[in-house]
C-alpha atoms as a PDB file:
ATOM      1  CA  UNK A   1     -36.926   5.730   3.238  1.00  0.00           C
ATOM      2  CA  UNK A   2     -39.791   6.568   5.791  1.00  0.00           C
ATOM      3  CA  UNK A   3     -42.470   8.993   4.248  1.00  0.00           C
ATOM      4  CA  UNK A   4     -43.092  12.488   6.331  1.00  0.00           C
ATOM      5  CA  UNK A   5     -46.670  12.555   7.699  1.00  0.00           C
ATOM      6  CA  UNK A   6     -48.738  15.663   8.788  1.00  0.00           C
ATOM      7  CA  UNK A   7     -52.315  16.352  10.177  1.00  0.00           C
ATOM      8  CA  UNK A   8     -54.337  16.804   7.325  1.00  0.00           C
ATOM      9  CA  UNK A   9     -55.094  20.495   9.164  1.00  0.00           C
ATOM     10  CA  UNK A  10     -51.715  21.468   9.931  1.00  0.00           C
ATOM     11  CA  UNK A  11     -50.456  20.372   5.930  1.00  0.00           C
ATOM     12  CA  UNK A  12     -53.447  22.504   5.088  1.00  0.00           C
ATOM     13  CA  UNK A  13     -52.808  25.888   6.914  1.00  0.00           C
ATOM     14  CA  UNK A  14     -49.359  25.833   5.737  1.00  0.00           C
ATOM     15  CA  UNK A  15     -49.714  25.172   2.097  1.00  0.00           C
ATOM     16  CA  UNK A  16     -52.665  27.863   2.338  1.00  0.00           C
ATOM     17  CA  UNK A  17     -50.383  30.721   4.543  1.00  0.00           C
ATOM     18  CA  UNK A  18     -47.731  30.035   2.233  1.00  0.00           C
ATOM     19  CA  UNK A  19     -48.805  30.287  -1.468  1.00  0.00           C
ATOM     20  CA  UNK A  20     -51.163  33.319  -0.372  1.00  0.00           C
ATOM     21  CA  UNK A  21     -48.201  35.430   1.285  1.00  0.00           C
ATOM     22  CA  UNK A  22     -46.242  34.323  -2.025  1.00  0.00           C
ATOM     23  CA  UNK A  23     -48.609  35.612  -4.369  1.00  0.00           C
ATOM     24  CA  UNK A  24     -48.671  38.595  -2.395  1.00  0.00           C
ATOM     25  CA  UNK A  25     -45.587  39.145  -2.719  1.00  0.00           C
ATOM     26  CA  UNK A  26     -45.084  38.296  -6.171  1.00  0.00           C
ATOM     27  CA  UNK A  27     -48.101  40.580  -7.174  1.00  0.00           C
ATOM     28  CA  UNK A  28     -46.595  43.201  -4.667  1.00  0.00           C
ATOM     29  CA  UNK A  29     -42.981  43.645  -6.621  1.00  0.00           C
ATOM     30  CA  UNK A  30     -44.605  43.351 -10.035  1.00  0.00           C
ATOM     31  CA  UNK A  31     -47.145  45.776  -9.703  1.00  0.00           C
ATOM     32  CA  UNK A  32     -45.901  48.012  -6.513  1.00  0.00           C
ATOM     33  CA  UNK A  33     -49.472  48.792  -6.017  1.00  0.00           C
ATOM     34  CA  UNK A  34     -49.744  50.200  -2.440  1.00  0.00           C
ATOM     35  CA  UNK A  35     -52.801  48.404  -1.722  1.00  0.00           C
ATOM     36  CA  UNK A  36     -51.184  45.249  -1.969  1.00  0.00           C
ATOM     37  CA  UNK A  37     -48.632  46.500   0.338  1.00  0.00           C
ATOM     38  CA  UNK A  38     -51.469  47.423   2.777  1.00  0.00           C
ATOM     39  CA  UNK A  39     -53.421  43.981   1.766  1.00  0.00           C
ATOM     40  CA  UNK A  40     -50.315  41.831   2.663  1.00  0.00           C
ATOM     41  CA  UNK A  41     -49.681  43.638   6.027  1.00  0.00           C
ATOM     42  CA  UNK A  42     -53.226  42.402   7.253  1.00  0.00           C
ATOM     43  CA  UNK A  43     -52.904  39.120   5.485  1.00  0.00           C
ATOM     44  CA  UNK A  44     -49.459  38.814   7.909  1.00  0.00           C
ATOM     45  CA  UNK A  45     -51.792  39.362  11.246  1.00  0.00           C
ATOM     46  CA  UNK A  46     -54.623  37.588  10.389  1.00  0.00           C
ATOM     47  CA  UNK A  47     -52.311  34.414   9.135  1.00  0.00           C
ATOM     48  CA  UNK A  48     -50.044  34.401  12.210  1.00  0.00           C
ATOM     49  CA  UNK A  49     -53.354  34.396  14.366  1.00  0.00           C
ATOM     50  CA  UNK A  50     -54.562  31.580  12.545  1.00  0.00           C
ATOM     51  CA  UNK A  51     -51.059  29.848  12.243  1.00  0.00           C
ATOM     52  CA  UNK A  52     -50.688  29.985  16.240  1.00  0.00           C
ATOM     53  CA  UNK A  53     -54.343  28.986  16.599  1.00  0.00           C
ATOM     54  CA  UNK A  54     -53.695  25.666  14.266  1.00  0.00           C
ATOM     55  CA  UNK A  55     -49.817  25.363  15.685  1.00  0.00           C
ATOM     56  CA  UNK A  56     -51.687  25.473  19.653  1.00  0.00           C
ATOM     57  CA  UNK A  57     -53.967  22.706  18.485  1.00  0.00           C
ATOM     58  CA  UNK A  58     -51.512  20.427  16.823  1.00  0.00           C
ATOM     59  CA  UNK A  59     -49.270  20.653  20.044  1.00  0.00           C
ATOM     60  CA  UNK A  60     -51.575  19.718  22.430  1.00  0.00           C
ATOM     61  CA  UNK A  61     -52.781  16.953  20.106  1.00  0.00           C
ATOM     62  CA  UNK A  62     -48.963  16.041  19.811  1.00  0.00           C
ATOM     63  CA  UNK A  63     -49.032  16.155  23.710  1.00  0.00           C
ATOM     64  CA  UNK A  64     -52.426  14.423  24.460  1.00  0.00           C
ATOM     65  CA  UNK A  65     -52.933  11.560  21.424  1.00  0.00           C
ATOM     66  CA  UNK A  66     -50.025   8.651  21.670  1.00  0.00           C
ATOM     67  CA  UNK A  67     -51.522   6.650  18.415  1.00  0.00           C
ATOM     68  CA  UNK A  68     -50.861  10.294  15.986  1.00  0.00           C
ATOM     69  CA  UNK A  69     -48.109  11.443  17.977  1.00  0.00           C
ATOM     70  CA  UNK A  70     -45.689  11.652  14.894  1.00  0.00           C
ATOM     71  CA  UNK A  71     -48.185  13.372  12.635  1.00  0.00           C
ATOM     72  CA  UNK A  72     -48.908  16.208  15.145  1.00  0.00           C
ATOM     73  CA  UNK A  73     -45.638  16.345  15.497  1.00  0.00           C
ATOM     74  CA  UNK A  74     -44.523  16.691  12.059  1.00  0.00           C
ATOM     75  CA  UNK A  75     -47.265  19.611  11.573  1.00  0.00           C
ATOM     76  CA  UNK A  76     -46.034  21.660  14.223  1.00  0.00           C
ATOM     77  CA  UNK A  77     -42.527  21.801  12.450  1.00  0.00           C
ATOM     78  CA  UNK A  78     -44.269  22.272   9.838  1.00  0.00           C
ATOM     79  CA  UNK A  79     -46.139  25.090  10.602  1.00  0.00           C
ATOM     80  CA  UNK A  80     -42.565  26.894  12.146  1.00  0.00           C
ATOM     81  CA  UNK A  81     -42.076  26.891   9.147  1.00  0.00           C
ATOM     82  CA  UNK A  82     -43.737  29.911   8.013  1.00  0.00           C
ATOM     83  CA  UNK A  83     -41.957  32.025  10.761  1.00  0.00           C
ATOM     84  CA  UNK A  84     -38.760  32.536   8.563  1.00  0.00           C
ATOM     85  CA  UNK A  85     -40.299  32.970   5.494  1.00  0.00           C
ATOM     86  CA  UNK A  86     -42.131  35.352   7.049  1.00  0.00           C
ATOM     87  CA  UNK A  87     -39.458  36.964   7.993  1.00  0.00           C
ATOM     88  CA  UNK A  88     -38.136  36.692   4.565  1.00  0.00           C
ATOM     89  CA  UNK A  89     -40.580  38.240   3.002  1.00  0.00           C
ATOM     90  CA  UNK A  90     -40.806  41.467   4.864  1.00  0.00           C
ATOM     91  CA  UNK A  91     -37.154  41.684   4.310  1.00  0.00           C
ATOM     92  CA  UNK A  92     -37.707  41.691   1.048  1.00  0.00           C
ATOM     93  CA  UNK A  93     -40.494  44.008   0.640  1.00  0.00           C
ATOM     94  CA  UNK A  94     -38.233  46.922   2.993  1.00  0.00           C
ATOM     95  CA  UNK A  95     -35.402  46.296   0.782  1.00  0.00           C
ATOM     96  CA  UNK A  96     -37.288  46.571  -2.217  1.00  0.00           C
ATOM     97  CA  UNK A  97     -38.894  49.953  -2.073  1.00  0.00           C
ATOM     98  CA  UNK A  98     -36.326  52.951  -3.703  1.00  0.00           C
END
């Protein structure tokens, strides 16, 4: 079995987008504190700039380098990653409120 690889960058952003928008949320439904309601909603800007940002450079390094083709690659799926969970997550938090 081949192991997955990733930019060290692109593993980076993701694991750092993703356990900060789940802590949000997590804090968000236990307390119901509106401030984390209004923290999260900028958190979800400012992350999708910086996901995109990341995402552009990993393409064109997936484009442009042929020796870490596979890594860039790998990142970028990565990184599309945190689209539907996104997603997800505001579902969740418009569902959730009574």
């Amino acid at each position: 079995m081949k192991i997955i690889k990733f930019s060290k960058t692109g593993r980076t952003t993701f694991w750092i987008s993703f356990l900060s928008g789940s802590f949000l949320l997590v804090s968000y439904l236990i307390a119901r504190a509106d401030f984390l309601l209004i923290t999260g909603f900028y958190f979800v800007i400012i992350a999708a700039v910086i996901n995109m940002l990341v995402l552009l450079y990993e393409l064109l390094e997936f484009l442009n380098n042929t020796s870490e083709k596979k890594s860039s690659g790998n990142s970028v799926l990565l990184l599309l990653i945190n689209i539907p969970v996104t997603v997800l997550y505001i579902f969740i938090i418009l569902n959730s409120n009574p």
